[in-house]
Each structure stands twice: as C-alpha cells, then as structure tokens.
PDB file of N, CA and C in Angstrom:
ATOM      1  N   UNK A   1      99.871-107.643  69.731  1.00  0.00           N
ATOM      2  CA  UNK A   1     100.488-107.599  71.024  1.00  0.00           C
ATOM      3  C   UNK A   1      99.459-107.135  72.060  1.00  0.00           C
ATOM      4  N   UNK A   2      99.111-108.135  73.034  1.00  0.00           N
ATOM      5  CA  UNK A   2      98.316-107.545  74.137  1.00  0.00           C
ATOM      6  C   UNK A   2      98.836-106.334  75.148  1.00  0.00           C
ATOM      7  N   UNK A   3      98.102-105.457  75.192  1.00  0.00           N
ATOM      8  CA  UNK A   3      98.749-104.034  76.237  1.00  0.00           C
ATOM      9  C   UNK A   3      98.023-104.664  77.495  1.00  0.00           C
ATOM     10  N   UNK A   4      97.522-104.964  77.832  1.00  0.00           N
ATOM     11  CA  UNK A   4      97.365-105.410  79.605  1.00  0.00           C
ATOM     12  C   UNK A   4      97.594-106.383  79.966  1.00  0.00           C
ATOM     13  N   UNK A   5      97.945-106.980  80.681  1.00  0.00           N
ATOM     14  CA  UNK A   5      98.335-108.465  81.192  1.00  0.00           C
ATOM     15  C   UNK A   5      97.879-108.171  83.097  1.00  0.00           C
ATOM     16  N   UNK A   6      97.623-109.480  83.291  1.00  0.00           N
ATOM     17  CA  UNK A   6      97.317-109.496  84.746  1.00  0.00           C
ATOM     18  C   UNK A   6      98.652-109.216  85.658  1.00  0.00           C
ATOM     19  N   UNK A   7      98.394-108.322  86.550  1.00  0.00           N
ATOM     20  CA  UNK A   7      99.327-107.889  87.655  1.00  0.00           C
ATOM     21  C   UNK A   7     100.419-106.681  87.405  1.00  0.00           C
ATOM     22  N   UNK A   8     100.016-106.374  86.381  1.00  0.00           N
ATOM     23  CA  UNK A   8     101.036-105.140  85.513  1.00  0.00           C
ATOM     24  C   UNK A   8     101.089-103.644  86.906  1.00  0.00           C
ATOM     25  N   UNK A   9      99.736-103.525  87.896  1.00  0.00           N
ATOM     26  CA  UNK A   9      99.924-102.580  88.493  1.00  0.00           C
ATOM     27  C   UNK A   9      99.021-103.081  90.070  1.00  0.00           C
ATOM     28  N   UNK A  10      99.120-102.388  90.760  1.00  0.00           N
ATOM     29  CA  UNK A  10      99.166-102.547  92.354  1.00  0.00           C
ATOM     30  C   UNK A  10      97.819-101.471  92.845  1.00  0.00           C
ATOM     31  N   UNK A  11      96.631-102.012  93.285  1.00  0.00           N
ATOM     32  CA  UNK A  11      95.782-101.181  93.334  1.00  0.00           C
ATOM     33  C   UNK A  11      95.815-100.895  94.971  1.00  0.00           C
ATOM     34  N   UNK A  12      95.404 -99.634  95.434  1.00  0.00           N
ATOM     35  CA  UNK A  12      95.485 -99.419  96.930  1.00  0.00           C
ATOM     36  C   UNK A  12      94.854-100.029  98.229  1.00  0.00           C
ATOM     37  N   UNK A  13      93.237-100.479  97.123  1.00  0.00           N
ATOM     38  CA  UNK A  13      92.542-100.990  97.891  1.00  0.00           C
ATOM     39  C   UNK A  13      92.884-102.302  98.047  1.00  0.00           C
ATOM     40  N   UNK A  14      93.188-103.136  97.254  1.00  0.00           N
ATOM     41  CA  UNK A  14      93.925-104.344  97.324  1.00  0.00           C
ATOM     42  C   UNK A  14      92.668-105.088  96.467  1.00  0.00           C
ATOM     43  N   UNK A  15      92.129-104.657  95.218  1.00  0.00           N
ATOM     44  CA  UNK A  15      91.609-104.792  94.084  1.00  0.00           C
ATOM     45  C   UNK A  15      92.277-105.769  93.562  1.00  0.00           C
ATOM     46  N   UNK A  16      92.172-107.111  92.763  1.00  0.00           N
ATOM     47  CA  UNK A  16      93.238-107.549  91.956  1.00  0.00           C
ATOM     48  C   UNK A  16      93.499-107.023  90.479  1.00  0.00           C
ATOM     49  N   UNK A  17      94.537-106.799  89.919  1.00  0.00           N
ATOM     50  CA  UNK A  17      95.056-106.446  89.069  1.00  0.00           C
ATOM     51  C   UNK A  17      94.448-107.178  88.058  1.00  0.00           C
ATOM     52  N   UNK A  18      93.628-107.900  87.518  1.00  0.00           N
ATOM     53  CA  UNK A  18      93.423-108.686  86.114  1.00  0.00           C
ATOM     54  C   UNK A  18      93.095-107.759  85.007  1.00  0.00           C
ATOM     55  N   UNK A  19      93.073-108.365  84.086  1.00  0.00           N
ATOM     56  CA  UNK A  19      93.199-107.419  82.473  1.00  0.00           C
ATOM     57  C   UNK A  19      91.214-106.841  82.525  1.00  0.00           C
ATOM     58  N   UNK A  20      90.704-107.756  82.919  1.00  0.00           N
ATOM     59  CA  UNK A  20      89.318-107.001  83.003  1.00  0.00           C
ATOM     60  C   UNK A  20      88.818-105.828  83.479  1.00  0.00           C
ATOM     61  N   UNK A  21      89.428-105.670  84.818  1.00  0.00           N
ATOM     62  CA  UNK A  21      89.318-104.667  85.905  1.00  0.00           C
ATOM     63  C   UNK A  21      90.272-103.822  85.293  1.00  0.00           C
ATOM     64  N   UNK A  22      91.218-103.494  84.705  1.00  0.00           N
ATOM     65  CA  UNK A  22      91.988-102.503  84.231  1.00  0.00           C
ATOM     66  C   UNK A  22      91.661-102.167  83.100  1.00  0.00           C
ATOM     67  N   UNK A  23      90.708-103.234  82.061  1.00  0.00           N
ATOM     68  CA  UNK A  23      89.882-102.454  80.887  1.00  0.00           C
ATOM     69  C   UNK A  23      88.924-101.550  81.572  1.00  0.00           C
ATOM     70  N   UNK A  24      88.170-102.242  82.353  1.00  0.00           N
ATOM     71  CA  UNK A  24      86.701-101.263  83.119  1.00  0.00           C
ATOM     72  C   UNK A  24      87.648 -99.974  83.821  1.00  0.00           C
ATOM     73  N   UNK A  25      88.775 -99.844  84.324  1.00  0.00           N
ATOM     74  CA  UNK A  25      89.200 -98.536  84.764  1.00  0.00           C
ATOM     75  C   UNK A  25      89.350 -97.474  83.620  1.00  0.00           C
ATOM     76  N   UNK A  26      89.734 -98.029  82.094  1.00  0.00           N
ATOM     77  CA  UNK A  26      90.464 -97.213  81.130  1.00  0.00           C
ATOM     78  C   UNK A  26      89.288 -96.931  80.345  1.00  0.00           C
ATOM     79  N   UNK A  27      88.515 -97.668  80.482  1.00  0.00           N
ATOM     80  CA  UNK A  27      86.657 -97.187  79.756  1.00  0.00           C
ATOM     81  C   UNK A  27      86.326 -96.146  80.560  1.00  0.00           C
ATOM     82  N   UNK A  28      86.300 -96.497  81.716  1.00  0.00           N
ATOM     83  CA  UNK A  28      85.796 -95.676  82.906  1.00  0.00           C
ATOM     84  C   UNK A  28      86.064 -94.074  82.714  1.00  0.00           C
ATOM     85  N   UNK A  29      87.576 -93.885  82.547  1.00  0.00           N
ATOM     86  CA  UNK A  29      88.381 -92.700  82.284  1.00  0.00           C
ATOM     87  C   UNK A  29      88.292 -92.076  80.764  1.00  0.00           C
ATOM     88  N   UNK A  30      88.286 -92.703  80.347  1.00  0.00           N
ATOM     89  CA  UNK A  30      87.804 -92.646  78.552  1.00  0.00           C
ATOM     90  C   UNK A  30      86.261 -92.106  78.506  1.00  0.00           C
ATOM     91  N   UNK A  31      85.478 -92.812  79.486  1.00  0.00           N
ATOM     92  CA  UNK A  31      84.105 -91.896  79.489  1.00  0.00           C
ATOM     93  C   UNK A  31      84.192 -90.426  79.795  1.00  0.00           C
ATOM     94  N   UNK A  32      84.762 -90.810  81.069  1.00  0.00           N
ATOM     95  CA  UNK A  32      84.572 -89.250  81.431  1.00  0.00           C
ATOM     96  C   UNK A  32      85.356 -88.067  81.004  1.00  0.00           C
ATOM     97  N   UNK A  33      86.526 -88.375  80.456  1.00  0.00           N
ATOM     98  CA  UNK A  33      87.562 -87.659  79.947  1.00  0.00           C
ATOM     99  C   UNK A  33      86.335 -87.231  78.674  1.00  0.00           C
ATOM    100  N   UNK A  34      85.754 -87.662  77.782  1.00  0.00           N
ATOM    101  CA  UNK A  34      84.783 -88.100  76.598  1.00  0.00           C
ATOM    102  C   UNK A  34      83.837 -86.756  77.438  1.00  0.00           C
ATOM    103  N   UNK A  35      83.506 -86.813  78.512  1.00  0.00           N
ATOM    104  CA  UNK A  35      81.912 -85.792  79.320  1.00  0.00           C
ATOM    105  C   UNK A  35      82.327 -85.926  80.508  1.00  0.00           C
ATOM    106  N   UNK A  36      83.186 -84.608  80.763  1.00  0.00           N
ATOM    107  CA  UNK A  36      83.088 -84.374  82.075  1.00  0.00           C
ATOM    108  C   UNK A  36      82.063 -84.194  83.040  1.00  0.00           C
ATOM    109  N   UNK A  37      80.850 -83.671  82.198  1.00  0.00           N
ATOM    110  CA  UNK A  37      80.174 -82.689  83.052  1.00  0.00           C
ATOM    111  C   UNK A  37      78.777 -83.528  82.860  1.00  0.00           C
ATOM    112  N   UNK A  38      78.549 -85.191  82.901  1.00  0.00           N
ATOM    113  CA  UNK A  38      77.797 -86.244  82.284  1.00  0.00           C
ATOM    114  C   UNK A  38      77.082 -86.263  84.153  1.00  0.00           C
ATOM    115  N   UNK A  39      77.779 -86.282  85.190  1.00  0.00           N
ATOM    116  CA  UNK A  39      77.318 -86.388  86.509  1.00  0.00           C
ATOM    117  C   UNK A  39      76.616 -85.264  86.670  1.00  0.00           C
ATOM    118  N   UNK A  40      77.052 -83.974  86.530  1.00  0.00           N
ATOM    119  CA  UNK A  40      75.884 -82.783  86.848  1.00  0.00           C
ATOM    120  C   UNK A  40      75.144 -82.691  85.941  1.00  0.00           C
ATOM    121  N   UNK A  41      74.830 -82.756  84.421  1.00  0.00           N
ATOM    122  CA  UNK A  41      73.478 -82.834  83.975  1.00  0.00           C
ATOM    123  C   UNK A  41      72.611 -83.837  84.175  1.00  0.00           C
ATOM    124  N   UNK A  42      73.547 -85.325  84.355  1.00  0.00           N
ATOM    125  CA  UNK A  42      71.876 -85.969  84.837  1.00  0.00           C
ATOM    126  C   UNK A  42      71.712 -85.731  86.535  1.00  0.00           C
ATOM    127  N   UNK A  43      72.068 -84.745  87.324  1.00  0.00           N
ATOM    128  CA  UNK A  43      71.567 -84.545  88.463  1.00  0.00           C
ATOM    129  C   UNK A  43      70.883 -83.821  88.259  1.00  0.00           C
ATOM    130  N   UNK A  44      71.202 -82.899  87.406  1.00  0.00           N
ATOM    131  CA  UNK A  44      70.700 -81.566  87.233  1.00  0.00           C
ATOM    132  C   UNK A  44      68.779 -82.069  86.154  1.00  0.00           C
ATOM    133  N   UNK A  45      69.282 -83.041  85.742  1.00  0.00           N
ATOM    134  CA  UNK A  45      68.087 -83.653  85.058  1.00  0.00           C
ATOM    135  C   UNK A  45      66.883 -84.141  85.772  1.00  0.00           C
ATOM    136  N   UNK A  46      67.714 -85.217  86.946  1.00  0.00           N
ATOM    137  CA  UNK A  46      66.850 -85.341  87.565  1.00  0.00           C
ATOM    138  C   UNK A  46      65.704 -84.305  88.664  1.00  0.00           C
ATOM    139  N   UNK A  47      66.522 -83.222  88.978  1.00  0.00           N
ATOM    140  CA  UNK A  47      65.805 -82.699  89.864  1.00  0.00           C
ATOM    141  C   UNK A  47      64.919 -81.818  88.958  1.00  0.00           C
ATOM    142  N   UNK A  48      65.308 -81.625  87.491  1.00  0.00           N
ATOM    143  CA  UNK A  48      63.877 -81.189  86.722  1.00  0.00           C
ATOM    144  C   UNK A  48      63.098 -82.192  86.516  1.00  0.00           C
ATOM    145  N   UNK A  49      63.239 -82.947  86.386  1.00  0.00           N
ATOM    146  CA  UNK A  49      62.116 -84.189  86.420  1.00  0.00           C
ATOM    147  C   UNK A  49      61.035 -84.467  87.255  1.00  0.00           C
ATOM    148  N   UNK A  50      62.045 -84.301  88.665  1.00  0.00           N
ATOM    149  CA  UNK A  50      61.256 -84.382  90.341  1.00  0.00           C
ATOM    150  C   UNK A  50      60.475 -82.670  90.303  1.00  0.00           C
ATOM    151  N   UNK A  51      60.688 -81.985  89.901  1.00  0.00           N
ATOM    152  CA  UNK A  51      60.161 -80.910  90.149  1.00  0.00           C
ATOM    153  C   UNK A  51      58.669 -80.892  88.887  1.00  0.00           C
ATOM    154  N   UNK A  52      59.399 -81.472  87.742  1.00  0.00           N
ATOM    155  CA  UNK A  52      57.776 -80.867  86.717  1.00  0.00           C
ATOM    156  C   UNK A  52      56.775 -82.036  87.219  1.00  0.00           C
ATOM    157  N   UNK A  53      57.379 -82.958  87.563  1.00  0.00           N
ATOM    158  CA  UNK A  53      56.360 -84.650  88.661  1.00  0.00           C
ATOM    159  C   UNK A  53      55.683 -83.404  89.467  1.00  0.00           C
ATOM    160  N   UNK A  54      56.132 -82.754  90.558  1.00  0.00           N
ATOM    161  CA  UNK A  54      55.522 -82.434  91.779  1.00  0.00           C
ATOM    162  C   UNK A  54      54.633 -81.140  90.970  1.00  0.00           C
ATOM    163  N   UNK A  55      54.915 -80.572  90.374  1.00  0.00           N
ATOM    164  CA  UNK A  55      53.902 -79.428  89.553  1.00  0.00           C
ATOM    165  C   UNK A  55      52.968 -79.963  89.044  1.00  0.00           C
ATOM    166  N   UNK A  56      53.021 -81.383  88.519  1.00  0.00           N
ATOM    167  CA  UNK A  56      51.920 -82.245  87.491  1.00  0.00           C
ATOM    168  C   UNK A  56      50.826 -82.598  88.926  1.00  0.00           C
ATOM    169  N   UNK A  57      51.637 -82.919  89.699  1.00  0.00           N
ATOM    170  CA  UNK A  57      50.406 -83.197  90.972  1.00  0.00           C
ATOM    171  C   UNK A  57      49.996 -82.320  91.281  1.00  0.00           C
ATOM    172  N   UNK A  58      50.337 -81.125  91.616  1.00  0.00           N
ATOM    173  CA  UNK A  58      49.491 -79.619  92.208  1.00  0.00           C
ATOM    174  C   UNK A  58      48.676 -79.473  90.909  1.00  0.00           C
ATOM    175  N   UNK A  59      49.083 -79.388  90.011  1.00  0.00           N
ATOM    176  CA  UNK A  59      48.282 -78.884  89.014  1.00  0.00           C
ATOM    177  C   UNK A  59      46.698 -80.059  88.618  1.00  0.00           C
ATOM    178  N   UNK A  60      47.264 -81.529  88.824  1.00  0.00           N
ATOM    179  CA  UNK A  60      46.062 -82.504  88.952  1.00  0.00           C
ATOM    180  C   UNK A  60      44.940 -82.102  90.269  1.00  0.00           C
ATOM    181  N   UNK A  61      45.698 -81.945  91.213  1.00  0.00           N
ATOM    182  CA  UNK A  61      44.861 -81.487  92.283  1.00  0.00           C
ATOM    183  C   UNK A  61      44.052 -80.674  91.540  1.00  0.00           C
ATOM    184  N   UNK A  62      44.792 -79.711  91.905  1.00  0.00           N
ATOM    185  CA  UNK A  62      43.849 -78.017  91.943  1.00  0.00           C
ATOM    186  C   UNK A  62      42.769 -78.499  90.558  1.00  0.00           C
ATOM    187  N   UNK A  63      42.666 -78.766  89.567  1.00  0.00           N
ATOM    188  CA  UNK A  63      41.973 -79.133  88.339  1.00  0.00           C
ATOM    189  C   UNK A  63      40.875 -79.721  88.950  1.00  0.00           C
ATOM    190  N   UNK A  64      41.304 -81.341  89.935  1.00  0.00           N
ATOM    191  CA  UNK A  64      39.814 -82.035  90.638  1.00  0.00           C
ATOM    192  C   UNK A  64      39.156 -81.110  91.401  1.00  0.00           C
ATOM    193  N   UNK A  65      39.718 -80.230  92.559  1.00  0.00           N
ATOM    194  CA  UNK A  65      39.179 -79.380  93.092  1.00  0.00           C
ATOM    195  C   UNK A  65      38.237 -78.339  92.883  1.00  0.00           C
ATOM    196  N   UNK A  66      39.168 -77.843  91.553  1.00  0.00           N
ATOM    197  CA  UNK A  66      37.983 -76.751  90.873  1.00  0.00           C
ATOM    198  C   UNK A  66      37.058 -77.227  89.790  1.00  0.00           C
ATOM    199  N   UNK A  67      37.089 -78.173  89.531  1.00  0.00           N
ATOM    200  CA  UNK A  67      36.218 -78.641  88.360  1.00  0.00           C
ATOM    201  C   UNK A  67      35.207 -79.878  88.917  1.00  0.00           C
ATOM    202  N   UNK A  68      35.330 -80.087  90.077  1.00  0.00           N
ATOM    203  CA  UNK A  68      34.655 -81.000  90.911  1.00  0.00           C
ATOM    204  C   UNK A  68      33.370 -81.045  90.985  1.00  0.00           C
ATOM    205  N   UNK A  69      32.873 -79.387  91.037  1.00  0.00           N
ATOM    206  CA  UNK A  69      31.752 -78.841  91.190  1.00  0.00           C
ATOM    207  C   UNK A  69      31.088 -79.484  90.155  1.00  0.00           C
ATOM    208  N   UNK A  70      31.488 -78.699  88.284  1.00  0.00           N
ATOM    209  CA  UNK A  70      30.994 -78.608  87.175  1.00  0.00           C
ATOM    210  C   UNK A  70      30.689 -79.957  86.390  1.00  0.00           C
ATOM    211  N   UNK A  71      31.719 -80.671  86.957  1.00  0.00           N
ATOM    212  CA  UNK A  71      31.464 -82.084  86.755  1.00  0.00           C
ATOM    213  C   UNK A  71      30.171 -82.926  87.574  1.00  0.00           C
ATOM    214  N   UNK A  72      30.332 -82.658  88.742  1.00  0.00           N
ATOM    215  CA  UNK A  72      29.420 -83.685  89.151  1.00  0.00           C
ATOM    216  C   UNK A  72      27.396 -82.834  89.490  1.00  0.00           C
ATOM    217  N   UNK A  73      27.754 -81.796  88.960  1.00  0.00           N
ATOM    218  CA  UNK A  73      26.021 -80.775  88.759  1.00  0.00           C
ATOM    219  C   UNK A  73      25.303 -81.834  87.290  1.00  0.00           C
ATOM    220  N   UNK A  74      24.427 -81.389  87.898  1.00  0.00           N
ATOM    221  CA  UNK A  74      23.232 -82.022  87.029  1.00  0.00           C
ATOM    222  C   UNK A  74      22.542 -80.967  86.655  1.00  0.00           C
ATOM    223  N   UNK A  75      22.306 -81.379  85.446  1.00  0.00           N
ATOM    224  CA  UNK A  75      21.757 -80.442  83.999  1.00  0.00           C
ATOM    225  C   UNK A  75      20.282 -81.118  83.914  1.00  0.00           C
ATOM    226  N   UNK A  76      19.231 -80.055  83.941  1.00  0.00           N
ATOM    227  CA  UNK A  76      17.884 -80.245  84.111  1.00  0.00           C
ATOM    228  C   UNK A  76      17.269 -79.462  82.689  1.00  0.00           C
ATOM    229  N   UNK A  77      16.867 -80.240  81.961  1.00  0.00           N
ATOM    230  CA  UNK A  77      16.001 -79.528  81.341  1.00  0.00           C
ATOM    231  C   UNK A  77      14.704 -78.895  80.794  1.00  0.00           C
ATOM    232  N   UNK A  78      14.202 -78.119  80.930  1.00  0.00           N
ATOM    233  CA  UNK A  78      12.716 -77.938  81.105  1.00  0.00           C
ATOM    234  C   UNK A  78      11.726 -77.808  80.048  1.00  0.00           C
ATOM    235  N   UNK A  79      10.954 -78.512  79.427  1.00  0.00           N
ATOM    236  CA  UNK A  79      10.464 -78.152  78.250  1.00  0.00           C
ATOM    237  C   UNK A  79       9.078 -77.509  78.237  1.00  0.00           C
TER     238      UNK A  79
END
C-alpha cells in the first residue's frame, strides 16, 4: 500500500503537493530529528578550519621572513 499519493496536503507557499516533494520533506525531518545539532558543528567546523587556514599563513609568513636571511647567505670556504 502506497502512504503518499499526490495532493494528500496543502503547502503554504503554494509548493505542489507530489509524492516526491513530500518524500524530500520526511527525509528532510528524519535527518534532523536523526542530528539536531548537524548545522552548528559544521559551522562550528568551519570556522576552525578558516581559523587553522589563517594561522597556516602567519605561520608561512613569519618562517619566509625569518629564515630568508639563512637561506639565501652564502657559505665560503677557506682552505
């Protein structure tokens, strides 16, 4: 026995009712009911991400900066 059929309910926005769009709502709710809290860790993910990115660049900097010297000196040797 099929449980959805087209037009079974009345959406506000004026969405049409077909059996597709009312599977994707009940997945939808089934996810999140499943992980509520799935939107704030990957925000929360991303902005550790954006933050250890922007540390990897200060830290690339400062490395060319200070090692700029030691790298580009020339080694003389005298016999």
């Amino acid at each position: 026995m099929q449980q959805l059929t087209d037009g079974q309910l009345e959406y506000e926005d004026g969405t049409p009712a077909t059996e597709s769009q009312m599977a994707k709502d009940v997945t939808c709710f089934l996810t999140w009911a499943a992980e509520p809290f799935q939107d704030e860790r990957k925000r929360a993910g991303f902005k550790w991400l954006t933050a250890m990115a922007l540390m990897w660049a200060i830290t690339g900097y400062h490395k060319r900066l200070k090692w700029n010297t030691l790298k580009t000196r020339r080694i003389e040797y005298r016999s």
